[in-house]
Structures are given as structure tokens and as C-alpha cells.
Protein backbone atom coordinates (compact mmCIF):
# COMPACT_ATOMS: atom_id res chain seq x y z
CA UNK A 1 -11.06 11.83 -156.05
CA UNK A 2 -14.15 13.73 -154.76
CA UNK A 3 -15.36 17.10 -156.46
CA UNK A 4 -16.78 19.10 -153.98
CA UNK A 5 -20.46 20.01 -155.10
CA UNK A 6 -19.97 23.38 -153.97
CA UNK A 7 -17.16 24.47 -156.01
CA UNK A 8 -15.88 21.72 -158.15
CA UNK A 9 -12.36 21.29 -156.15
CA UNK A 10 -10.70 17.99 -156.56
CA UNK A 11 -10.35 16.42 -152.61
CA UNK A 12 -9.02 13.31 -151.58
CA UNK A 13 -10.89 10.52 -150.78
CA UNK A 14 -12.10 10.48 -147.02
CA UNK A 15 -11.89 14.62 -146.75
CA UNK A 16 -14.44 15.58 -144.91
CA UNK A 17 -14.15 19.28 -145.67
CA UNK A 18 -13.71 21.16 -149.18
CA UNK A 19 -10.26 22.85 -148.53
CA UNK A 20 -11.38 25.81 -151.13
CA UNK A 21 -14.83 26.55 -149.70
CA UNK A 22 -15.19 24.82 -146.37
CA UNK A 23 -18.82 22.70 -148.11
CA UNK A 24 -18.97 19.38 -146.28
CA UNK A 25 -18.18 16.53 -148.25
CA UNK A 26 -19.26 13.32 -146.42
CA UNK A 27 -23.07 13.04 -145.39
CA UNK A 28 -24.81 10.27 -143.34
CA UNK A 29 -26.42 9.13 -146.50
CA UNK A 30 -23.14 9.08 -148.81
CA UNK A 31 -20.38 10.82 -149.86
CA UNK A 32 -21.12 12.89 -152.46
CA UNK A 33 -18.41 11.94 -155.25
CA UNK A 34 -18.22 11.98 -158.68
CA UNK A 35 -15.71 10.52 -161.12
CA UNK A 36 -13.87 12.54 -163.50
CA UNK A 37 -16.28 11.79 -166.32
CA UNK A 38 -16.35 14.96 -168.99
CA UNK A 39 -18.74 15.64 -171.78
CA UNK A 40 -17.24 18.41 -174.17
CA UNK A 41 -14.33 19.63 -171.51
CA UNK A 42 -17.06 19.98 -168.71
CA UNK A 43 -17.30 18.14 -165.70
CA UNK A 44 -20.76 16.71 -164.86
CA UNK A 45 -22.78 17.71 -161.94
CA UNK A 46 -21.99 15.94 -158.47
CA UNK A 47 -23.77 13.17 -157.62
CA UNK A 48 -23.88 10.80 -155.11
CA UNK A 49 -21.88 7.35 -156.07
CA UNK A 50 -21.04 5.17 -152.93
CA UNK A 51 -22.03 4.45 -149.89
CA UNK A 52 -20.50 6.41 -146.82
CA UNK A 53 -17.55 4.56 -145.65
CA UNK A 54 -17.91 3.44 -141.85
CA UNK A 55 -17.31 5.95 -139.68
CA UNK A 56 -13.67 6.07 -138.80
CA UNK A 57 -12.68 6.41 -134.71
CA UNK A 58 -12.30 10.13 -134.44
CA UNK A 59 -8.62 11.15 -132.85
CA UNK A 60 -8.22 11.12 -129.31
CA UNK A 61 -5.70 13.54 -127.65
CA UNK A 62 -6.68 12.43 -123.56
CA UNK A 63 -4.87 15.56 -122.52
CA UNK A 64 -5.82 18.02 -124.95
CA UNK A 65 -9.22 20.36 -124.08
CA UNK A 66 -9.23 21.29 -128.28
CA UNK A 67 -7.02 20.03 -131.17
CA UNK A 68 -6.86 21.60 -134.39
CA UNK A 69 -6.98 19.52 -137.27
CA UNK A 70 -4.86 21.80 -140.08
CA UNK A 71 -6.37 20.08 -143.25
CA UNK A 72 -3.86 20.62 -145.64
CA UNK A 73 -1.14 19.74 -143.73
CA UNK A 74 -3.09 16.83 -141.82
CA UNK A 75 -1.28 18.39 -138.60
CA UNK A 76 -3.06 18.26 -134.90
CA UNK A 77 -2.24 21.48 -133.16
CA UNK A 78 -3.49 20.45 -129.29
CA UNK A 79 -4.39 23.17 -126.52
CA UNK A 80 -4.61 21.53 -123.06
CA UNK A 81 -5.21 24.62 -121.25
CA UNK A 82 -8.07 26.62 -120.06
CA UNK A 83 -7.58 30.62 -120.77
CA UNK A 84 -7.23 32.76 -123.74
CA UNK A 85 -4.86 31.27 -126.39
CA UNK A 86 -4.02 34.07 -129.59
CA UNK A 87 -3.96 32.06 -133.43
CA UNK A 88 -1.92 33.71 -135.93
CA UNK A 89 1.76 33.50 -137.72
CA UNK A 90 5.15 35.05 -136.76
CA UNK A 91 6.88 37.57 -138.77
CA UNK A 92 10.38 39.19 -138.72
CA UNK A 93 10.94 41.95 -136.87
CA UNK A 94 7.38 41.38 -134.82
CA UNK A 95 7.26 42.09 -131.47
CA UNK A 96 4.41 40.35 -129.62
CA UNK A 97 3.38 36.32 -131.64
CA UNK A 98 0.61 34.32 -131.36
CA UNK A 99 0.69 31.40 -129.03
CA UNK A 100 0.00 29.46 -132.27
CA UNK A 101 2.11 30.09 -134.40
CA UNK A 102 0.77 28.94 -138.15
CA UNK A 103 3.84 30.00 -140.13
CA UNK A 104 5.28 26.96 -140.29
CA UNK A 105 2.30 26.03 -142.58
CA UNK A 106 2.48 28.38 -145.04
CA UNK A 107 0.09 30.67 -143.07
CA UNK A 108 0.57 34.28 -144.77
CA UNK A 109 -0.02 32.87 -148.22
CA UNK A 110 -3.14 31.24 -147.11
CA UNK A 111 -3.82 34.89 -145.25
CA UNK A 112 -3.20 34.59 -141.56
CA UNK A 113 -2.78 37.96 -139.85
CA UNK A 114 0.14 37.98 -137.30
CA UNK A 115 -2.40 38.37 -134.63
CA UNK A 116 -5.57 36.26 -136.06
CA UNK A 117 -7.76 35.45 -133.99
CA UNK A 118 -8.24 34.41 -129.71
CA UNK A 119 -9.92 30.97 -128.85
CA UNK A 120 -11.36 31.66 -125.45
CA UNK A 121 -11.16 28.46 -123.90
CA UNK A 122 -13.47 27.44 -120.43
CA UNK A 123 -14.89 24.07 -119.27
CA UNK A 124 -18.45 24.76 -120.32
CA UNK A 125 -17.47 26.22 -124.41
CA UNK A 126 -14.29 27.19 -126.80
CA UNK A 127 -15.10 30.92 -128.66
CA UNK A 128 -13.43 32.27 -131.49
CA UNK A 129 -12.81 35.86 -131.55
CA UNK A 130 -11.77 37.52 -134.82
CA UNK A 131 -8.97 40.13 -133.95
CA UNK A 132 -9.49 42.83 -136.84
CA UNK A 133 -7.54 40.36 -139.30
CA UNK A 134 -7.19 41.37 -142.76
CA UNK A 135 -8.54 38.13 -144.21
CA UNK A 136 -11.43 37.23 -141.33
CA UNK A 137 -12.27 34.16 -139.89
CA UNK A 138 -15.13 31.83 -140.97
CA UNK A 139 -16.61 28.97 -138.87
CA UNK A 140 -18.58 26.81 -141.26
CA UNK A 141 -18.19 28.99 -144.15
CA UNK A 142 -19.82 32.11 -142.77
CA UNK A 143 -17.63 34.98 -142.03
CA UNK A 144 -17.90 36.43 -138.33
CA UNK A 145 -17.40 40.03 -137.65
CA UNK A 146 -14.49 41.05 -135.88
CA UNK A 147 -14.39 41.56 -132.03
CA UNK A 148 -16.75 39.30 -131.18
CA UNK A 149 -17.13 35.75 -129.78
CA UNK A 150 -18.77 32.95 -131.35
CA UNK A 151 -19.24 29.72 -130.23
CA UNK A 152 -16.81 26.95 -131.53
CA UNK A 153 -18.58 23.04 -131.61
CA UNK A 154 -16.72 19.76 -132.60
CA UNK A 155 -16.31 19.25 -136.07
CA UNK A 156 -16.88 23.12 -136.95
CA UNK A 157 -14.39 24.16 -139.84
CA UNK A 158 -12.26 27.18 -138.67
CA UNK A 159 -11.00 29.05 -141.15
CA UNK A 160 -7.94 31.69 -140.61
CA UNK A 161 -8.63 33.21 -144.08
CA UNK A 162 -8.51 30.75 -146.49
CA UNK A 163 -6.58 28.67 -143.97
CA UNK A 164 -8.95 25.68 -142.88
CA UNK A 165 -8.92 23.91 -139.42
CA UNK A 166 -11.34 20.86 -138.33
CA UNK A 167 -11.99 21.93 -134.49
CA UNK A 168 -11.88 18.43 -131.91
CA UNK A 169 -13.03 19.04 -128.87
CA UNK A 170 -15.59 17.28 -126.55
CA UNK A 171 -16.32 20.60 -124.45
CA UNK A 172 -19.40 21.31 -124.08
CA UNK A 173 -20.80 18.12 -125.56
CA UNK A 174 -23.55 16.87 -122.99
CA UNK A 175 -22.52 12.74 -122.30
């Protein structure tokens, strides 16, 4: 198990992500791990106690332009399309639903908004746009305000509320 240093969640080994708080969890250095040694019911500080294993082949999707990695769900969600693609979760009785639909993960307990958020989608970058969701969406931890675009990298951690996905995507990387 790894304990995130952030917030003390219990991961997985090989998570890259905290899925409570969105901290990274593996560093170039190490991963930082502890093991589930207590003094007096309280769990010692993180520490580094292993190497980093080798860096594992990230996915490849040749005909997706972004995948999104749902962490806990370990599902790829792949857009192959340039345009404007709407993230959210379908509800009974709604009229207009995302192109995404996040339900099927247990989406509204993890507080998706029907409508989320837009991923504006060109060859050059992928943007996030919050749509005025209840919850908000982070990238990297920090909360964006609504209605306005920010720019989405590989790797970033997108979160729909407390909904986490690892963004893969090579636009806008420079070869």
C-alpha cells in the first residue's frame, strides 16, 4: 500500500495519483510509500522507502487525440475527434446529456453535474471549461473558475468534483 503524504489515503501500489486529493504519488526520485507501521494508533509520517519502479510504457490509443484515464475504475474513455466534446452524467427525465456520459461510474455520488464540464479539443491544445457545475472542476488539485478555459497537458489530473481522471494526450507536446 502507499499513504499518500498529502492526506494519509491508502492507494495501491503503482497509483500515480491520490484518488482523495489528486497529490502525486510517484516522483523521479522514489515513490513516496510508507508501510503501515503505527506507534500508539497513529500512522507515522510518509517517507520515502523504495526506489521508483521503471517507468512503465504509457497506453497508446493510435486513434484517439485524448483518453481519459478514470482512476477508480481503471477505465480509458478515448475522444478521437477535434471539436467541443460536453463531460458530465445522464439523469432521468434530462433532456440534453453529455457526450460523456460518467454515470455508469458512479458519477453523481462522486459529484458530476449533468452538464460538467466542455473539453475544447484542436490540434495545437485540449481546454477544460467548467460549465457552472455544482461541485467544480480541478486540474492538478486547484479549482478553476467556471466559464473559462484552461489548458489541459498530459498527465494533468482532471477532476469532475471529486471524480479523478489522468488526461493522455500527446497534443501539443513539441517532438
Amino acid at each position: 500500500m502507499i499513504i499518500c503524504p498529502n492526506c494519509s489515503h491508502k492507494e495501491m501500489e503503482g497509483v500515480i495519483y491520490c484518488s482523495e486529493c489528486g497529490a502525486q504519488l510517484v516522483f523521479s526520485q522514489g515513490v513516496r510509500t510508507t508501510s503501515m507501521q503505527e506507534t500508539g494508533g497513529m500512522v507515522k509520517e510518509p517517507t520515502v522507502t523504495r526506489a521508483a519502479p521503471a517507468p512503465a510504457a504509457a497506453p497508446s490509443f493510435p486513434n484517439a487525440l485524448i483518453t481519459l484515464h478514470v482512476i477508480s475504475k481503471d477505465v480509458f474513455l478515448h475522444i478521437d475527434e477535434i471539436g467541443e466534446v460536453i463531460i458530465g452524467r445522464r439523469s432521468e427525465g434530462q433532456s440534453m446529456v453529455p457526450d460523456i456520459d460518467l454515470h455508469p461510474y458512479q458519477a453523481f455520488d462522486s459529484g458530476v453535474s449533468r452538464l460538467h464540464a466542455a473539453l475544447k479539443i484542436d490540434p495545437n491544445q485540449v481546454q477544460v471549461v467548467d460549465l457552472g457545475s455544482s461541485n467544480g472542476t480541478s486540474i492538478n488539485g486547484i479549482k478553476i473558475p467556471p466559464n473559462e478555459p484552461h489548458v489541459l497537458n498530459n498527465g494533468d489530473l482532471l477532476s469532475l468534483g471529486k471524480f479523478k481522471m489522468v488526461v493522455i494526450t500527446n497534443i501539443g507536446i513539441s517532438v
